[in-house]
Protein backbone atom coordinates (compact mmCIF):
# COMPACT_ATOMS: atom_id res chain seq x y z
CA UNK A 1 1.32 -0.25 -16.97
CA UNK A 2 -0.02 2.84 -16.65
CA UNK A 3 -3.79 4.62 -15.89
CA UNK A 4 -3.93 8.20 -14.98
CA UNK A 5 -1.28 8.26 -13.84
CA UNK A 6 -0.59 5.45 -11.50
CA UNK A 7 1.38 3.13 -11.68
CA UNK A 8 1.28 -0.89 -11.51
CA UNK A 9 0.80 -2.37 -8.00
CA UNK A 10 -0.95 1.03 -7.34
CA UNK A 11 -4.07 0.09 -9.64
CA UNK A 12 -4.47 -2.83 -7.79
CA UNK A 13 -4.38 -1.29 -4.68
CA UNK A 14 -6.78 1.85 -5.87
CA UNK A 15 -9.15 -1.16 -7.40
CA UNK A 16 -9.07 -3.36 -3.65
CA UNK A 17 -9.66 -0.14 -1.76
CA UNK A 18 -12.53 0.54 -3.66
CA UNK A 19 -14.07 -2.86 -3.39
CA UNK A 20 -13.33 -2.63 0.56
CA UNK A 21 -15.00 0.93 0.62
CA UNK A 22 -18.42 -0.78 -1.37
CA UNK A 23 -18.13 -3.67 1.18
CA UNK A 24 -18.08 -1.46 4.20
CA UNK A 25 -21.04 0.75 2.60
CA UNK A 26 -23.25 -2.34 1.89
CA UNK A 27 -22.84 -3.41 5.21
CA UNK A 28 -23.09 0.53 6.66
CA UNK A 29 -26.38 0.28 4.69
CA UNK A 30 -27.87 -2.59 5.63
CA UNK A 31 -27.34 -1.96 9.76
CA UNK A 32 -30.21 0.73 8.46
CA UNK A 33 -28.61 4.17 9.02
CA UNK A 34 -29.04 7.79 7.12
CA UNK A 35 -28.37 7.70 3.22
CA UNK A 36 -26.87 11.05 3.26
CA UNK A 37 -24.53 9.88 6.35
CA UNK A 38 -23.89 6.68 3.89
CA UNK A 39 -23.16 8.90 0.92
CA UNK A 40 -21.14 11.53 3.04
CA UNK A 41 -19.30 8.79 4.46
CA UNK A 42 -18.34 6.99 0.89
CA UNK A 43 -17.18 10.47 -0.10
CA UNK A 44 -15.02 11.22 2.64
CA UNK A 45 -13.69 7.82 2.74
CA UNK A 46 -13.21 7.29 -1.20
CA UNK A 47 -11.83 11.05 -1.48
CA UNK A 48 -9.18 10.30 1.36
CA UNK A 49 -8.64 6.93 -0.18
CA UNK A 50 -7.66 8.11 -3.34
CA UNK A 51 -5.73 10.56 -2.21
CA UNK A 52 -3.34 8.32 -0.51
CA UNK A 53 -2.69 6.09 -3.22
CA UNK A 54 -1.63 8.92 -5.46
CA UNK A 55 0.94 10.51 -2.52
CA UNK A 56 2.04 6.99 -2.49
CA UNK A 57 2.26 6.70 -6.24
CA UNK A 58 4.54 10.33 -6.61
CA UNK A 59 6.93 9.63 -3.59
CA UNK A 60 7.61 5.84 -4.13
CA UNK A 61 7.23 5.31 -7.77
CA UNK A 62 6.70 2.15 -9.52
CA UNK A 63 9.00 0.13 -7.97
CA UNK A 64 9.93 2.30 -5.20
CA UNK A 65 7.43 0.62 -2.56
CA UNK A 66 8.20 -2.91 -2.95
CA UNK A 67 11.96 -1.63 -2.59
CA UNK A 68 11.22 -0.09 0.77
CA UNK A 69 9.13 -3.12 2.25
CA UNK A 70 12.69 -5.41 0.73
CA UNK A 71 14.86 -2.97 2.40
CA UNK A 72 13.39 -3.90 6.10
CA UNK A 73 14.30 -7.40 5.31
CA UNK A 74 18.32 -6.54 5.05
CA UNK A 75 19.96 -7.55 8.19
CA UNK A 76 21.58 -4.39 10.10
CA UNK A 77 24.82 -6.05 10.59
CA UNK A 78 26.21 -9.56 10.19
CA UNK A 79 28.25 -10.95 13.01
CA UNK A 80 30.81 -13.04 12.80
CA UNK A 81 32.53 -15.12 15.73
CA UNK A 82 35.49 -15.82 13.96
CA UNK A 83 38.14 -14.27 10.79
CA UNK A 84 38.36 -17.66 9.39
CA UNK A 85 36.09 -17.02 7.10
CA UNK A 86 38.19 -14.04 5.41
CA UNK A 87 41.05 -15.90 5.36
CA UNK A 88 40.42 -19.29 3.70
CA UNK A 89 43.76 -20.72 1.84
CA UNK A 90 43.64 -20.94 -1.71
């Protein structure tokens, strides 16, 4: 799946980040401060926002991020007390 150019989990994560930006602006609003610091604010935050998911989108890919978070998972080394195990008769 693909939308200007973004790729799968990144849609998601463009579309949540959005929805978290309105959140924080409704609530922004409410407290009662400047519209202009509200609307400078959504546009700094959105622009920045956006930005990120797209440099995440070109270095990692579609599949490329959920690859890096497995990849932490791997064990550095396995240690074993004893050769036994190599050695098993057959």
């Amino acid at each position: 799946m693909e939308f200007k150019g973004l790729h799968a989990q990144y849609i998601i994560f463009l579309a949540g980040g959005i929805l978290g930006l309105l959140i924080l602006l409704m609530v922004v609003f409410i407290i009662g401060l400047d519209g202009w610091f509200c609307l400078l604010l959504a546009a700094g935050l959105g622009s920045g926002l956006v930005t990120k998911i797209y440099q995440l989108n070109r270095r990692h890919g579609t599949f490329g991020l959920m690859k890096k978070r497995a990849s932490k998972k791997l064990p550095v080394r396995i240690r074993s007390g004893s050769r036994k195990i190599f050695f098993s008769p057959n």
